[in-house]
N, C-alpha and C. Protein backbone atom coordinates (compact mmCIF):
# COMPACT_ATOMS: atom_id res chain seq x y z
N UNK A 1 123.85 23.13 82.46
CA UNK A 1 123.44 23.71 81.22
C UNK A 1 122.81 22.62 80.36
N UNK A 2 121.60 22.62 80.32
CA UNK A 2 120.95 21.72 79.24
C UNK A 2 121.71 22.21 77.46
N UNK A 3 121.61 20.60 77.00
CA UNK A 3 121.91 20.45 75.54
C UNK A 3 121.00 20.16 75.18
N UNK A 4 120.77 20.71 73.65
CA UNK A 4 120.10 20.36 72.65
C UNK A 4 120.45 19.51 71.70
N UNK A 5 119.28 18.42 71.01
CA UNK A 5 120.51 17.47 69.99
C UNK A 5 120.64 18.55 68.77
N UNK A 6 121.86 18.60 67.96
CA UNK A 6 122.18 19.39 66.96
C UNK A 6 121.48 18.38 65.93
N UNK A 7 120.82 19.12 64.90
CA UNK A 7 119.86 18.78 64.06
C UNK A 7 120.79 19.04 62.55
N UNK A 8 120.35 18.02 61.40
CA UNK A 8 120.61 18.49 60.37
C UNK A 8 120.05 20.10 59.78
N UNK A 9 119.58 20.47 60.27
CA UNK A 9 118.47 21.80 60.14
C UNK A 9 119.74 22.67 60.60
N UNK A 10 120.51 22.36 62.08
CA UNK A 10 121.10 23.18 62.46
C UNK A 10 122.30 23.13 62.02
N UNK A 11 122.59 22.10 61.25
CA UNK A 11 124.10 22.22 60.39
C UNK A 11 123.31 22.67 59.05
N UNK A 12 122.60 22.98 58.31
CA UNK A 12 122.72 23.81 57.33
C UNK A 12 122.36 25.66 58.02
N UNK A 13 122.43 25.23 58.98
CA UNK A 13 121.54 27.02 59.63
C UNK A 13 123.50 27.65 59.76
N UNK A 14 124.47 26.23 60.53
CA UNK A 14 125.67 27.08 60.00
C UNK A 14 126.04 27.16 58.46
N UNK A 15 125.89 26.00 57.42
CA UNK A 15 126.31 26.43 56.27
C UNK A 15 125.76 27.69 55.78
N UNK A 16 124.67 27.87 55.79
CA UNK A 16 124.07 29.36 55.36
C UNK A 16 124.70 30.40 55.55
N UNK A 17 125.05 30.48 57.19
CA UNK A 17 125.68 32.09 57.69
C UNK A 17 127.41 31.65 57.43
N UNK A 18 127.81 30.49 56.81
CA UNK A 18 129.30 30.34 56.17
C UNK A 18 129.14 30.94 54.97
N UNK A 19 127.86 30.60 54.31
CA UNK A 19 128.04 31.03 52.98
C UNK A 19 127.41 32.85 52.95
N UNK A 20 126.67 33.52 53.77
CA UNK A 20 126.41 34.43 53.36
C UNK A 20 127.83 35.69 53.72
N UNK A 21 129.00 35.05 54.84
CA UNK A 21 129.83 35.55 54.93
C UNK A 21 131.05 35.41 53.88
N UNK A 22 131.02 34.61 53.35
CA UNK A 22 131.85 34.02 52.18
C UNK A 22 131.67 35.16 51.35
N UNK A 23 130.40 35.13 51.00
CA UNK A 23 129.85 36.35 49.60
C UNK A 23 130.09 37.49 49.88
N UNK A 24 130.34 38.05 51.48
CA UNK A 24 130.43 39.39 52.28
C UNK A 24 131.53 39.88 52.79
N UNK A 25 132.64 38.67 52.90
CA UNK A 25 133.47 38.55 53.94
C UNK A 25 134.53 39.91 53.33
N UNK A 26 135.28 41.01 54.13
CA UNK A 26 136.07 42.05 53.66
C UNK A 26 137.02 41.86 53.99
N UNK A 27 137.76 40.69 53.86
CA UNK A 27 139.30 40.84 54.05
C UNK A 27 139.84 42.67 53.61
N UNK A 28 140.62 42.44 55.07
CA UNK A 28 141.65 44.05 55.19
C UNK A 28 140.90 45.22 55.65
N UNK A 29 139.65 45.25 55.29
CA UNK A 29 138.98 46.14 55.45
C UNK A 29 138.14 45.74 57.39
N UNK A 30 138.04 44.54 57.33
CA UNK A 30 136.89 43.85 58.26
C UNK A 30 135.87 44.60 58.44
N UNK A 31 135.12 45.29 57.57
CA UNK A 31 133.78 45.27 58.05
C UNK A 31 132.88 44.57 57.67
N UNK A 32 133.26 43.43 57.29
CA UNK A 32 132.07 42.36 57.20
C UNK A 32 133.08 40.88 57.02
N UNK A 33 133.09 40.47 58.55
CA UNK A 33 133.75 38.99 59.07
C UNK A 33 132.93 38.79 59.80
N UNK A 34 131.99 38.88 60.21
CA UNK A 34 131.03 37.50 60.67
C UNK A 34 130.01 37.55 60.10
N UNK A 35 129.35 35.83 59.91
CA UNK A 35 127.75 35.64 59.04
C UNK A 35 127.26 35.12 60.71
N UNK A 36 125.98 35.41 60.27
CA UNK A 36 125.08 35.08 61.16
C UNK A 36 123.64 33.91 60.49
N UNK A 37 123.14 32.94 60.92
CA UNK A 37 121.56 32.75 60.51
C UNK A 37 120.45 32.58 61.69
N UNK A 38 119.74 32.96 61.46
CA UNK A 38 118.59 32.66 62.29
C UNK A 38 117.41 31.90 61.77
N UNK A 39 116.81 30.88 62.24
CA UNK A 39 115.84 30.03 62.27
C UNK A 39 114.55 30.45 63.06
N UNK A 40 113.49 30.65 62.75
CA UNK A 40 112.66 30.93 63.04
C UNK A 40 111.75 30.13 63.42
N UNK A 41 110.85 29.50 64.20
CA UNK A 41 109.78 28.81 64.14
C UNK A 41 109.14 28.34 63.17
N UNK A 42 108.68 28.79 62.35
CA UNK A 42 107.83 28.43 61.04
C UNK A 42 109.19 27.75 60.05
N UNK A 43 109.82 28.04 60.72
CA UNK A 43 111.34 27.53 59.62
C UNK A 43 111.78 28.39 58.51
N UNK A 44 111.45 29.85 58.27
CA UNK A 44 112.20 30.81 57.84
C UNK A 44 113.90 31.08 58.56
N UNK A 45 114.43 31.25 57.29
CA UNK A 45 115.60 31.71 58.03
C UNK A 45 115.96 32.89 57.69
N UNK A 46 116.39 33.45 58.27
CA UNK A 46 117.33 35.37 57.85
C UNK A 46 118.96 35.23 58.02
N UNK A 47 119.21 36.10 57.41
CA UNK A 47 120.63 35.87 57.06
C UNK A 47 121.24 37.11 57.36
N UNK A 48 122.51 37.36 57.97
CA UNK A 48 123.34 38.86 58.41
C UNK A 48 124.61 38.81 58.27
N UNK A 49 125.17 40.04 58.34
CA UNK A 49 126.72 40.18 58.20
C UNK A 49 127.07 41.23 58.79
N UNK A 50 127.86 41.06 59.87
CA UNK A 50 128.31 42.33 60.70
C UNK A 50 128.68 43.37 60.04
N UNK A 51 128.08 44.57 60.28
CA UNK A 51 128.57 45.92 59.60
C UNK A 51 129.21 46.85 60.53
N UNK A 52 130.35 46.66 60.66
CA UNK A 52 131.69 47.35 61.57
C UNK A 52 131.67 48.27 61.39
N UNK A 53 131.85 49.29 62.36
CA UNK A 53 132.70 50.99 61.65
C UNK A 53 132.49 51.62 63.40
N UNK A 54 132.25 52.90 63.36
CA UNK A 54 132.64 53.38 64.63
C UNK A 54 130.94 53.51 65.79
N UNK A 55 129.94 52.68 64.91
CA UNK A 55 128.95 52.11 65.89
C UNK A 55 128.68 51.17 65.42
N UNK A 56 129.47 49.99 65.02
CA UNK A 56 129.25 48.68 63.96
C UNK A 56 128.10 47.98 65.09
N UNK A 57 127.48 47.11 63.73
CA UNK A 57 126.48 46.19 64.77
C UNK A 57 126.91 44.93 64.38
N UNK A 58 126.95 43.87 65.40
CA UNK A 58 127.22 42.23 65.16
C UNK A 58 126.11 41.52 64.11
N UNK A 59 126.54 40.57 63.32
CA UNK A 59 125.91 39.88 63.07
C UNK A 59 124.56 39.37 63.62
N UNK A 60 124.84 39.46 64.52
CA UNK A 60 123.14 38.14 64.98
C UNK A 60 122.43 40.03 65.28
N UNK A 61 122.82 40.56 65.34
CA UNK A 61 121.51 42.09 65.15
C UNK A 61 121.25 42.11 64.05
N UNK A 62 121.60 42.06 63.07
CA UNK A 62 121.91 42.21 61.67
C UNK A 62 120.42 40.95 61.10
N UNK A 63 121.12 39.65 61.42
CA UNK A 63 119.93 38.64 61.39
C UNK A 63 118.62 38.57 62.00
N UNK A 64 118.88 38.61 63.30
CA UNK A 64 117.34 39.47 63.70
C UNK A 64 116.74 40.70 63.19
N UNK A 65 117.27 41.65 62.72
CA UNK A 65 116.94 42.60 62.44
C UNK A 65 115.90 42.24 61.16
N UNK A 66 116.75 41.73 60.36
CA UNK A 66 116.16 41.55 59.54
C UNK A 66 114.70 40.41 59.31
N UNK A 67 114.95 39.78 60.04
CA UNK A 67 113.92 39.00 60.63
C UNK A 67 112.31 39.41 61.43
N UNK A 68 112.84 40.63 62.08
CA UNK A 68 112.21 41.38 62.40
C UNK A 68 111.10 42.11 61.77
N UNK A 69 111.77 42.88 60.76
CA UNK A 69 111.41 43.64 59.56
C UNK A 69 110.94 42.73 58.97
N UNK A 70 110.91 41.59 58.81
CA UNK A 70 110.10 40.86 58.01
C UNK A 70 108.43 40.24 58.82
N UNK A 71 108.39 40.93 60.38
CA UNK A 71 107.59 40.52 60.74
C UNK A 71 107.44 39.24 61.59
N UNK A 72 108.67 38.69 61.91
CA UNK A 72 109.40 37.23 62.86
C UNK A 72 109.10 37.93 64.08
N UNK A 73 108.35 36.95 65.10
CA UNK A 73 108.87 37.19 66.56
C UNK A 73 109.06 36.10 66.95
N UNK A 74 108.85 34.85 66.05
CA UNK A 74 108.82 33.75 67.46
C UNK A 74 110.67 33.12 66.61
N UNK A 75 111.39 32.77 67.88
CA UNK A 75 112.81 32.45 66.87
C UNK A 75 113.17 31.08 67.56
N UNK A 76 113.82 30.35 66.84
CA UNK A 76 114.08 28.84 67.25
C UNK A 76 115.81 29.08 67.40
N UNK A 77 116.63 29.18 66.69
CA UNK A 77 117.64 28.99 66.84
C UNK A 77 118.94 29.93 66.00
N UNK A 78 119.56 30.44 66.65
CA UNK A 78 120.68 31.05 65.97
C UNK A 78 122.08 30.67 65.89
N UNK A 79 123.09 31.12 65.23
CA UNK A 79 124.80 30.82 64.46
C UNK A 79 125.11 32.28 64.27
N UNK A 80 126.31 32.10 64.93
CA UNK A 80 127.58 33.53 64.35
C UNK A 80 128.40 32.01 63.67
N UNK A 81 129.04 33.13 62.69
CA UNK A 81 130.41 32.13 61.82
C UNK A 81 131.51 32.67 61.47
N UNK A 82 132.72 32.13 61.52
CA UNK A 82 134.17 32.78 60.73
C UNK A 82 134.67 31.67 60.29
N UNK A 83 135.00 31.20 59.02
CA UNK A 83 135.50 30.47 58.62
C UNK A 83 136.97 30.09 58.94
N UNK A 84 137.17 30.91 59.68
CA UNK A 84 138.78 30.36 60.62
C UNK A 84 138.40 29.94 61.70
N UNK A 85 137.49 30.31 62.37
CA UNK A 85 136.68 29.93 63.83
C UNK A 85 136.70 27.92 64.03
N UNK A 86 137.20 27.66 65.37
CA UNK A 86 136.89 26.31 65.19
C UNK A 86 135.25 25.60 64.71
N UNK A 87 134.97 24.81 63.84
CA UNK A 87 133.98 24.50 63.07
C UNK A 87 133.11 25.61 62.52
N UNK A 88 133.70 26.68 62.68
CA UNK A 88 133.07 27.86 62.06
C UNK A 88 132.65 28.81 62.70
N UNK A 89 132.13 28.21 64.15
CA UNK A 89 131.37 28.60 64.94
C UNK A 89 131.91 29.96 65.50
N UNK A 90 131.26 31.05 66.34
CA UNK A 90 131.68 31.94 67.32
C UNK A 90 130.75 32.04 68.22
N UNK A 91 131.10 32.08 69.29
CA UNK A 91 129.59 32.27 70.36
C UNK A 91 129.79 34.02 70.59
N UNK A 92 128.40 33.91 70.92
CA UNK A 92 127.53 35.57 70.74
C UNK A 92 128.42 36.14 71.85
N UNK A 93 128.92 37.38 71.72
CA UNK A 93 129.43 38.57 72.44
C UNK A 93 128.28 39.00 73.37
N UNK A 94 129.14 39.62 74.34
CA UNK A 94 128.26 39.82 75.88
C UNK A 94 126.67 40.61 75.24
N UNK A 95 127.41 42.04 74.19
CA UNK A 95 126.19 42.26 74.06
C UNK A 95 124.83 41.90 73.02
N UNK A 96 125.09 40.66 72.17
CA UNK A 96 124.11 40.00 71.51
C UNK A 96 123.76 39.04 72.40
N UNK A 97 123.85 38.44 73.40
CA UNK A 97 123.63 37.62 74.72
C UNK A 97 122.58 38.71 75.09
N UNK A 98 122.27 39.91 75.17
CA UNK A 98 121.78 40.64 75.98
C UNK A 98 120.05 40.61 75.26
N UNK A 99 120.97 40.85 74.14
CA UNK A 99 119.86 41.56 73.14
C UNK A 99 119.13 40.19 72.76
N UNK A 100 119.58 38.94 72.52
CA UNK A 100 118.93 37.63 72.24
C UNK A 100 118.11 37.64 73.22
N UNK A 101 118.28 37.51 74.49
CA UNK A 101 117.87 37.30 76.16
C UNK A 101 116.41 38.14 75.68
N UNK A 102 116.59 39.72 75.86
CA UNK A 102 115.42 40.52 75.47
C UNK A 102 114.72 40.16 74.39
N UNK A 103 114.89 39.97 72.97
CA UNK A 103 114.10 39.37 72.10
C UNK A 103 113.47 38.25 71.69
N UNK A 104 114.52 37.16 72.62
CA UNK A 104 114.02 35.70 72.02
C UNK A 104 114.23 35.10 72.99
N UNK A 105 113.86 34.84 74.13
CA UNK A 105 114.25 34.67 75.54
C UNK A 105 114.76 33.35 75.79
N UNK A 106 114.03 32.09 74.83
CA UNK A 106 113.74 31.00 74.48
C UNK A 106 114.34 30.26 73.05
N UNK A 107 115.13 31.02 73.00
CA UNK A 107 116.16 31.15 71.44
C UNK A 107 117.08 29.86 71.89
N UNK A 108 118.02 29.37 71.32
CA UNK A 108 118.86 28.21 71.11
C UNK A 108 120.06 28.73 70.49
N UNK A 109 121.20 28.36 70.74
CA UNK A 109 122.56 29.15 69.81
C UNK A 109 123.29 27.94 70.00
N UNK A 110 123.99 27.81 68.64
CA UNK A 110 124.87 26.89 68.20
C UNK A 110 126.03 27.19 68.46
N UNK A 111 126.88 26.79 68.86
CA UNK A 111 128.29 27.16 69.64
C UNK A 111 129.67 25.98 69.68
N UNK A 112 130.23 26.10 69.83
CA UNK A 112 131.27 24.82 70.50
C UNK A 112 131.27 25.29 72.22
N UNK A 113 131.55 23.46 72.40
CA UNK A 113 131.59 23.30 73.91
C UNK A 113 133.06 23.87 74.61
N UNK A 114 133.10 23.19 75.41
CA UNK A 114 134.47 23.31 75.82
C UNK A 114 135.85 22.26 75.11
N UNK A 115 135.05 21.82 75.09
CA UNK A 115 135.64 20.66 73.88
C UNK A 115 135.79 20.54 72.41
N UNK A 116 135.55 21.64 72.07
CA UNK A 116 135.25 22.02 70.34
C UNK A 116 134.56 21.43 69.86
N UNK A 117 133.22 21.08 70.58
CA UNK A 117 132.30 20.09 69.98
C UNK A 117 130.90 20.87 69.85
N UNK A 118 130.01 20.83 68.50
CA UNK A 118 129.23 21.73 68.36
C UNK A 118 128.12 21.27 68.78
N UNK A 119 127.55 22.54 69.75
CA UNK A 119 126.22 22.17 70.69
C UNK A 119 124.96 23.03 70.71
N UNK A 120 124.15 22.98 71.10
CA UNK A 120 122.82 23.67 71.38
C UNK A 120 122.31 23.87 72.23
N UNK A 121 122.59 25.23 73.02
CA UNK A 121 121.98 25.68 74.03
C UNK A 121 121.15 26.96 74.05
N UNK A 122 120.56 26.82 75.18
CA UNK A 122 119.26 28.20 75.52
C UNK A 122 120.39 29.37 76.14
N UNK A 123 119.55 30.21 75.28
CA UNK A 123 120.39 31.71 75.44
C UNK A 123 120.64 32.48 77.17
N UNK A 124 119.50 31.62 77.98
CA UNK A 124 119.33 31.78 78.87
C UNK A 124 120.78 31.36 79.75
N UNK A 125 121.31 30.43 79.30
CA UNK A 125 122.98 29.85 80.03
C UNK A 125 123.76 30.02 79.59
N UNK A 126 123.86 31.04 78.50
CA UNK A 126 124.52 31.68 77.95
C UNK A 126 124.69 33.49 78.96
N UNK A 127 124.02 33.06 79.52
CA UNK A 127 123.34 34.57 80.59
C UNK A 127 123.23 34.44 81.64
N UNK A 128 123.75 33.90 82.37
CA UNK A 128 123.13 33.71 84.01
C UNK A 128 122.84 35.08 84.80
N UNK A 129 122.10 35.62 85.04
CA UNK A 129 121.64 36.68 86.36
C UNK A 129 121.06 37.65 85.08
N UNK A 130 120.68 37.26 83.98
CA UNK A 130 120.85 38.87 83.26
C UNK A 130 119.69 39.78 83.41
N UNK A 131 120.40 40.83 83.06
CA UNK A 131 119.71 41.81 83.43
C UNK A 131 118.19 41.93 82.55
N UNK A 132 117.45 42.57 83.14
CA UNK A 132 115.86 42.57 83.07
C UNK A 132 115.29 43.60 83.26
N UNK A 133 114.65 44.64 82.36
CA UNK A 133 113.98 45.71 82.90
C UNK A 133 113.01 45.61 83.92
N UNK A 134 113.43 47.12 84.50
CA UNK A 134 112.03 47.04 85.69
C UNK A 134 110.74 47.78 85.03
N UNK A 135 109.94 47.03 85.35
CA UNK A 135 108.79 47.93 84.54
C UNK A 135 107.93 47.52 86.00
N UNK A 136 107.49 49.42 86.19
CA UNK A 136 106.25 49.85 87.12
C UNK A 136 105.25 49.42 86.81
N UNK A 137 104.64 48.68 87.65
CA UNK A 137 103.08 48.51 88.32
C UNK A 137 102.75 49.71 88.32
């Protein structure tokens, strides 16, 4: 699994999605415990907060989404966060792995290692074999 060096860029890309969950966060209720940020190429960032309920969407949809809607396709790097989480961090659930893979193929996610040490990798080894539409010739 290739590393990326973690950038001051990418420690404020987690303070951001610490702080936009801070402002969001629903203790008791949990529908809004994780922040998300996304970095974009041009160096825009978007900001999300999981909206839970009985078809809740994760954070990093939430941040792309919005990113989206703003007209983003090319994306450099993303963060899930919980401020109880070791260094904050959470790595992406099977199905934002899926959905990163399909949208940003070439995306980067900030994570802890195995070692609780915070790293930068391609979404791609975050995914090994994944799945791929078939599209007819």
């Amino acid at each position: 699994m290739k590393r990326y060096e973690v950038t001051a860029a990418d420690r404020e890309l987690i303070a951001l999605a610490l702080e936009v969950l801070a402002m969001n966060f629903d203790d008791g209720v949990y529908n809004h415990t994780v922040g998300s940020a996304i970095r974009c190429k041009n160096g825009k960032i978007y900001l999300g907060v999981n909206c839970d309920g009985i078809h809740g969407s994760c954070a990093e949809f939430i941040s792309i989404g919005a990113a989206i809607t703003a007209g983003e396709r090319d994306f450099d790097t993303i963060v899930a966060t919980h401020d109880h989480a070791k260094n904050g961090l959470l790595p992406p659930c099977g199905n934002c792995r899926q959905m990163l893979y399909e949208y940003a193929p070439d995306i980067r996610v900030l994570l802890n290692d195995e070692n609780g040490e915070i790293v930068k990798v391609g979404i791609a080894d975050l995914l090994p074999l994944a799945y791929t539409q078939i599209i007819a010739e």
